[in-house]
C-alpha atoms as a PDB file:
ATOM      1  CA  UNK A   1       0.000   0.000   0.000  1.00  0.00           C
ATOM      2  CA  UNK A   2       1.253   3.088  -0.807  1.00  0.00           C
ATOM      3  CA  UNK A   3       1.658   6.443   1.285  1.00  0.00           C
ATOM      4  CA  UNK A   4      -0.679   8.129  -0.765  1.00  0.00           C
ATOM      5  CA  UNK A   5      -3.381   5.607   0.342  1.00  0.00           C
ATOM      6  CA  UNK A   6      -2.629   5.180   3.715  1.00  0.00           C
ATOM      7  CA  UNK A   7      -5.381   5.567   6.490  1.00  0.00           C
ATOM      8  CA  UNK A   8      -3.359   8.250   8.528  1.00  0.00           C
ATOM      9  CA  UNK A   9      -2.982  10.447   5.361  1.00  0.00           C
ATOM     10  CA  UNK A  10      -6.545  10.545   5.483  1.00  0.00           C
ATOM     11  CA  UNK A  11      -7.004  11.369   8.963  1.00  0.00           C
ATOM     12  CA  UNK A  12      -3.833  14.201   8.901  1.00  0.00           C
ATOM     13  CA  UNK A  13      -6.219  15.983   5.988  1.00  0.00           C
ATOM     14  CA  UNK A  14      -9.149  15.990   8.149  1.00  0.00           C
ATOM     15  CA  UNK A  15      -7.681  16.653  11.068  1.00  0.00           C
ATOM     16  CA  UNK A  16      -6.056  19.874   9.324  1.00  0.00           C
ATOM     17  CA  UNK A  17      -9.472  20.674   8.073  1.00  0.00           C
ATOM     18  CA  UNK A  18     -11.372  20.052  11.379  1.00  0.00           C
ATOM     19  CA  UNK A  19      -8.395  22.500  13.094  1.00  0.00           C
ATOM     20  CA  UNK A  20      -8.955  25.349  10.316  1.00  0.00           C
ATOM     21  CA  UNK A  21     -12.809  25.045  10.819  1.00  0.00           C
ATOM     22  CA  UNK A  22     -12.546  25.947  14.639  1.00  0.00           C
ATOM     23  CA  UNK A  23     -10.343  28.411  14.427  1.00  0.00           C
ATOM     24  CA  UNK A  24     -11.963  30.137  12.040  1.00  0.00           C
ATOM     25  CA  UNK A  25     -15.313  29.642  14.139  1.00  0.00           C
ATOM     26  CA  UNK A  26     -13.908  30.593  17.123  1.00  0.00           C
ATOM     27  CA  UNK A  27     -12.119  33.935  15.204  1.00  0.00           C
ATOM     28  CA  UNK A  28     -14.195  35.664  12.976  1.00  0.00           C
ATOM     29  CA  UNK A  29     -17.582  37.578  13.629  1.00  0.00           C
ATOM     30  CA  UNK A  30     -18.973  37.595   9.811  1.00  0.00           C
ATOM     31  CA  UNK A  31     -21.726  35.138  10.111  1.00  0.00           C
ATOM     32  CA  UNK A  32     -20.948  33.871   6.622  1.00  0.00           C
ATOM     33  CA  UNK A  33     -17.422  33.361   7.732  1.00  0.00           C
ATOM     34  CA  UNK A  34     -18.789  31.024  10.561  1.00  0.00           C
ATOM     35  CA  UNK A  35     -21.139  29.156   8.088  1.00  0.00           C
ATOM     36  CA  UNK A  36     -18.009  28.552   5.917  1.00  0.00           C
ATOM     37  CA  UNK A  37     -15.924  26.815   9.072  1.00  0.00           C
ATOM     38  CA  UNK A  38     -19.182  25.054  10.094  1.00  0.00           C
ATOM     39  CA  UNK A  39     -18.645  23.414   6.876  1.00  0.00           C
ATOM     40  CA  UNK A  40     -15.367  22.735   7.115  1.00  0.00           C
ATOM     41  CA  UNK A  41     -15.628  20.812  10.134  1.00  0.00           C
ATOM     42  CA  UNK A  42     -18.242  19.001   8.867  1.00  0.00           C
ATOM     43  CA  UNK A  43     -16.559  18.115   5.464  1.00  0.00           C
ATOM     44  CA  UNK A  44     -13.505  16.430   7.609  1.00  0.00           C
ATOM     45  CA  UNK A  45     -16.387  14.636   9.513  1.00  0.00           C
ATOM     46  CA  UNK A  46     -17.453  13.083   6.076  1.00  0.00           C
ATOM     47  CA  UNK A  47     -13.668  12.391   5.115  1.00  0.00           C
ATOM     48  CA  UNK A  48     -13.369  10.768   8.289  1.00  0.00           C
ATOM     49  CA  UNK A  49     -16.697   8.142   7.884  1.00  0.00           C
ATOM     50  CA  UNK A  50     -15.770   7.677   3.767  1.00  0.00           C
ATOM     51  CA  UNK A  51     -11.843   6.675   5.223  1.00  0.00           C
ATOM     52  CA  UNK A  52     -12.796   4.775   8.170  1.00  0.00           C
ATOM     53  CA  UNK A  53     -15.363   2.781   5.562  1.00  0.00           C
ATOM     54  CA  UNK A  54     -12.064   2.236   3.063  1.00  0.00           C
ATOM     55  CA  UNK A  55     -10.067   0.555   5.628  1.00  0.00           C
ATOM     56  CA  UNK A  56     -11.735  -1.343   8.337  1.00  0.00           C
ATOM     57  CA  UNK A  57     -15.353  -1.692   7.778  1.00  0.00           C
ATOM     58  CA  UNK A  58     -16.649  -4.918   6.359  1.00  0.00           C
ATOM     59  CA  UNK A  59     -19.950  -3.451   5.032  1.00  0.00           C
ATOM     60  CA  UNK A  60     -18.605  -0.987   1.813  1.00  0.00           C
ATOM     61  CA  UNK A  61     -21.764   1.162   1.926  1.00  0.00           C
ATOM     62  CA  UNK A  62     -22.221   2.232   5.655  1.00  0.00           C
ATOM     63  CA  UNK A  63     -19.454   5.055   5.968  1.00  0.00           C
ATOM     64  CA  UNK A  64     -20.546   6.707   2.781  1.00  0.00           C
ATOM     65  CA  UNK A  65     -24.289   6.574   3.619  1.00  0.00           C
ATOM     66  CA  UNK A  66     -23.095   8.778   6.477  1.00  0.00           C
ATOM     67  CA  UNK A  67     -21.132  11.044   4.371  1.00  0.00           C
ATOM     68  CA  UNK A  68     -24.248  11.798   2.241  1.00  0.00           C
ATOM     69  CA  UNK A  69     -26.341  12.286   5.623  1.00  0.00           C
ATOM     70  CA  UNK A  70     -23.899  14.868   6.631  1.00  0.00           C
ATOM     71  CA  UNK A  71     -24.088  16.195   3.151  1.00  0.00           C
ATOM     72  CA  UNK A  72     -27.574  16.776   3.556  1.00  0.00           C
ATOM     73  CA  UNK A  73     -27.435  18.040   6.702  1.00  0.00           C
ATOM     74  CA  UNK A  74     -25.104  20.515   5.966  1.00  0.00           C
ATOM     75  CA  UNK A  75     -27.788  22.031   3.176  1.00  0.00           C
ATOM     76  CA  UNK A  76     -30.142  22.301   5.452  1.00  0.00           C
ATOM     77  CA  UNK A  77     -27.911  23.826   7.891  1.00  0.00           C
ATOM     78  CA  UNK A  78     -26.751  26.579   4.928  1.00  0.00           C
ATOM     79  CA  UNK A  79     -30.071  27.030   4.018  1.00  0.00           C
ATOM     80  CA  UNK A  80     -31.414  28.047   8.010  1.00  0.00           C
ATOM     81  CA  UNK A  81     -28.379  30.143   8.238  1.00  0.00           C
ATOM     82  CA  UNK A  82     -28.408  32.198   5.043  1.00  0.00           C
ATOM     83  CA  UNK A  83     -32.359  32.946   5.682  1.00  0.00           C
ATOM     84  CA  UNK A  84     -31.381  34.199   8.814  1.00  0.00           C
ATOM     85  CA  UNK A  85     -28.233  36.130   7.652  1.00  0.00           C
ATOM     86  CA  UNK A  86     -30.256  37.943   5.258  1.00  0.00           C
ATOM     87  CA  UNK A  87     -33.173  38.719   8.486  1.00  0.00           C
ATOM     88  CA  UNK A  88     -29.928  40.163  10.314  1.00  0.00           C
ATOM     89  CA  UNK A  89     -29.242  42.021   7.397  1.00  0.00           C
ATOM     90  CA  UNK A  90     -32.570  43.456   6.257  1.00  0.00           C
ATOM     91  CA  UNK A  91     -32.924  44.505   9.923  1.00  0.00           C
ATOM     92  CA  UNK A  92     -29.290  45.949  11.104  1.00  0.00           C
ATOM     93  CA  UNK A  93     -27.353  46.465   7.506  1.00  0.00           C
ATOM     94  CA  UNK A  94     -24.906  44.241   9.117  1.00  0.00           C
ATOM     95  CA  UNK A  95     -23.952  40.428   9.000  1.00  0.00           C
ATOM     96  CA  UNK A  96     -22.028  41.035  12.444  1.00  0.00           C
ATOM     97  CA  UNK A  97     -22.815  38.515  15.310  1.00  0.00           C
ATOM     98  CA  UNK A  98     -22.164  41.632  17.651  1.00  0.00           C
ATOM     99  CA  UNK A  99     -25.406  42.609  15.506  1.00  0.00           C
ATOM    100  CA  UNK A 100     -27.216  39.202  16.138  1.00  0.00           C
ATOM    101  CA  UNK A 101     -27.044  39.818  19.372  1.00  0.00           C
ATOM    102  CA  UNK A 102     -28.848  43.145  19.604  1.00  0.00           C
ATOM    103  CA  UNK A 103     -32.334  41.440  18.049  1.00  0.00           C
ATOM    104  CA  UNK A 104     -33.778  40.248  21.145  1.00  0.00           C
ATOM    105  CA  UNK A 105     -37.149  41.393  22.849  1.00  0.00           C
END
């Protein structure tokens, strides 16, 4: 097996992309920006159930039938968040969470 194919290659990349996703939820205060990480942690989520199911699982199908739940998941999730980004911004001209904040009552 090569190096290219190896299970911990796998895991490095998601790891790497699960690290950049927090960060960059934990950093910025554009709510786009955050819906962006969100994604990115869940995208190394998915890498991690579709390389998991290439190496040890005996049934082929189960680790991407999670990937595609976590697919759709994440559509809903963008589609929630952009509705409400564009509330935020009809109501304060701003897609600031500082600005989220200020909606209540």
């Amino acid at each position: 097996m090569s190096a290219a194919q190896s299970l911990s290659s796998y895991l490095l990349i998601s790891a790497a992309l699960f690290s950049i996703g927090v960060f960059g939820l934990l950093s910025r205060r554009n709510l786009v920006a955050i819906l962006i990480s969100l994604e990115l942690i869940l995208n190394s989520a998915s890498l991690n159930f579709v390389a998991f199911n290439k190496f040890s699982l005996v049934d082929k199908a189960l680790g991407q039938v999670f990937a595609i739940f976590i697919i759709a998941l994440a559509a809903a999730e963008v589609c929630i968040g952009l509705s409400l980004i564009l509330l935020l911004h009809r109501k304060k001209d701003s897609i600031n969470v500082d600005e989220a904040r200020e909606l209540r009552g």
